[in-house]
Protein backbone atom coordinates (compact mmCIF):
# COMPACT_ATOMS: atom_id res chain seq x y z
CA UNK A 1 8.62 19.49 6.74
CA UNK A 2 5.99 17.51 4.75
CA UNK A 3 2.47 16.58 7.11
CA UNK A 4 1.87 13.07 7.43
CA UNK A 5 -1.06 13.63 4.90
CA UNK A 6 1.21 15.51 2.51
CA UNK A 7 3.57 12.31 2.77
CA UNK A 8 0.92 9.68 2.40
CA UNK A 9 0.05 11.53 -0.60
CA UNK A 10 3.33 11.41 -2.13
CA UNK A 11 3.52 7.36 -1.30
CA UNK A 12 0.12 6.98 -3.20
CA UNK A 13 1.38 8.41 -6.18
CA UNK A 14 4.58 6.57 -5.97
CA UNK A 15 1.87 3.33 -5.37
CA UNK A 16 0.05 4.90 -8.93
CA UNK A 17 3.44 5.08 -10.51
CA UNK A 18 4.37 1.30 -10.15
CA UNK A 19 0.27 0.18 -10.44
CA UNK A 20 -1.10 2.35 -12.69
CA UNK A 21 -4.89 2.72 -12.47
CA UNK A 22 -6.17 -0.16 -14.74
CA UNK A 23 -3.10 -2.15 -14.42
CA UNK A 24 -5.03 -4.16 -11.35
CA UNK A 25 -8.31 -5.81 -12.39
CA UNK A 26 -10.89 -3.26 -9.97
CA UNK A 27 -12.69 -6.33 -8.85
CA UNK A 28 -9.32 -6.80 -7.05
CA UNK A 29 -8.13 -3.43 -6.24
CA UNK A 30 -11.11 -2.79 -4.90
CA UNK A 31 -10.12 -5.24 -1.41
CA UNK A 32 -6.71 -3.22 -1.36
CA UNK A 33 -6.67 -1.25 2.30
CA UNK A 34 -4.15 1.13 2.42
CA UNK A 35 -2.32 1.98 5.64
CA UNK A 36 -0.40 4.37 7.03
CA UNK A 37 2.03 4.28 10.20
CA UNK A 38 3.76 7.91 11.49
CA UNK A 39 7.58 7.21 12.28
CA UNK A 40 8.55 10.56 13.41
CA UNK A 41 10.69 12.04 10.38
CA UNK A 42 8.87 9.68 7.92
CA UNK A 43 6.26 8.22 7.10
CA UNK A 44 5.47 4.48 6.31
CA UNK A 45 2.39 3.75 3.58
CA UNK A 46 1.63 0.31 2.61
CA UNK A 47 -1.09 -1.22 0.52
CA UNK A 48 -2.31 -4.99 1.95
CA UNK A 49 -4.56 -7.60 0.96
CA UNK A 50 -6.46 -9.64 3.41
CA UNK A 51 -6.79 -13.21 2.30
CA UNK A 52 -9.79 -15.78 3.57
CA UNK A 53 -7.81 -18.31 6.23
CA UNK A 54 -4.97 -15.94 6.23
CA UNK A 55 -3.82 -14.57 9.95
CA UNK A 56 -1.33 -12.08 7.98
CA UNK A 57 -1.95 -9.89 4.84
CA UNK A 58 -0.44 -10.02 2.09
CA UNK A 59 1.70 -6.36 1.35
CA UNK A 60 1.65 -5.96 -2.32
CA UNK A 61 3.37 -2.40 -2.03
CA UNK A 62 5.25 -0.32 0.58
CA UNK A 63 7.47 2.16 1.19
CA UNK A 64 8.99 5.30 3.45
CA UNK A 65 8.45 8.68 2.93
CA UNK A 66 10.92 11.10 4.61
CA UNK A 67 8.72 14.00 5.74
CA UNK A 68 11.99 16.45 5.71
CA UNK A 69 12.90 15.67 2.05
CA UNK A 70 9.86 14.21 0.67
CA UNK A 71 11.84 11.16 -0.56
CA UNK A 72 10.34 7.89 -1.23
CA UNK A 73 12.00 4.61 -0.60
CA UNK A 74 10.20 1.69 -1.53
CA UNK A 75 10.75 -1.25 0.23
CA UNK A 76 8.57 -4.16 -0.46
CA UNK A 77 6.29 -4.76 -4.31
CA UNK A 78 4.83 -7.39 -5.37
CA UNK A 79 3.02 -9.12 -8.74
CA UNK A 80 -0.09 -8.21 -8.65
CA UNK A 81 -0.68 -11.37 -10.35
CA UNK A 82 -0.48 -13.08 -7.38
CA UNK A 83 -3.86 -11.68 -6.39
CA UNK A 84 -5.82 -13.40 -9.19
CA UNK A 85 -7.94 -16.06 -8.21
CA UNK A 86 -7.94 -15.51 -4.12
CA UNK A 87 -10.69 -14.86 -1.68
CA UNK A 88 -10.58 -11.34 0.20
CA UNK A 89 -11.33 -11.10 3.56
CA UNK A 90 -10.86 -7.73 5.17
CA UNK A 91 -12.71 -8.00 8.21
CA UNK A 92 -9.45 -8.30 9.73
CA UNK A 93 -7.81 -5.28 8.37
CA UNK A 94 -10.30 -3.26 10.73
C-alpha cells in the first residue's frame, strides 16, 4: 500500500500530465495551493485558486488516488484560462 506522500506524489504528476510546466503563465501558477485530504484507502489531491471577494476557491484540478493500486481518477479540471485576468487572494486557503 502506497503512503499518503507516495500518493500525493502520483496525483502531482497526474496534475503535470494535464498542466504541463509552462502551460500556466507562473505569475498565475504561482497562487495555486495544493491540498491534500487522507480518505483511508485513497487519497484526495486537489489544486485551488483563491479569488479576491470569493468565500469558495476555485478547483482547477482534482482527483483520487487509490493507495492499494496506485490508480488515479480524476474528477474535476478546469481551463486554466479561466484564471487570466483575476485577483488571488490566498489568505483564506490558510
Amino acid at each position: 500500500m502506497l503512503t499518503s506522500e507516495e500518493a500525493i506524489v502520483i496525483g502531482c504528476k497526474k496534475y503535470r500530465e494535464l498542466y504541463p510546466k509552462g502551460m500556466i503563465p507562473a505569475a498565475i501558477e504561482e497562487h495555486a495551493v495544493l491540498g491534500a485530504t487522507p480518505n483511508g484507502s485513497s487519497v484526495t489531491i486537489h489544486v485551488t485558486y483563491w479569488f479576491e471577494g470569493e468565500s469558495e476557491p476555485f478547483y482547477l484540478f482534482r482527483a483520487s488516488v487509490n493507495r492499494e493500486s496506485g490508480d488515479v481518477t480524476v474528477t474535476n479540471t478546469e481551463d486554466w484560462h479561466l484564471l487570466e485576468n483575476r485577483t488571488f487572494d490566498n489568505s483564506q486557503s490558510l
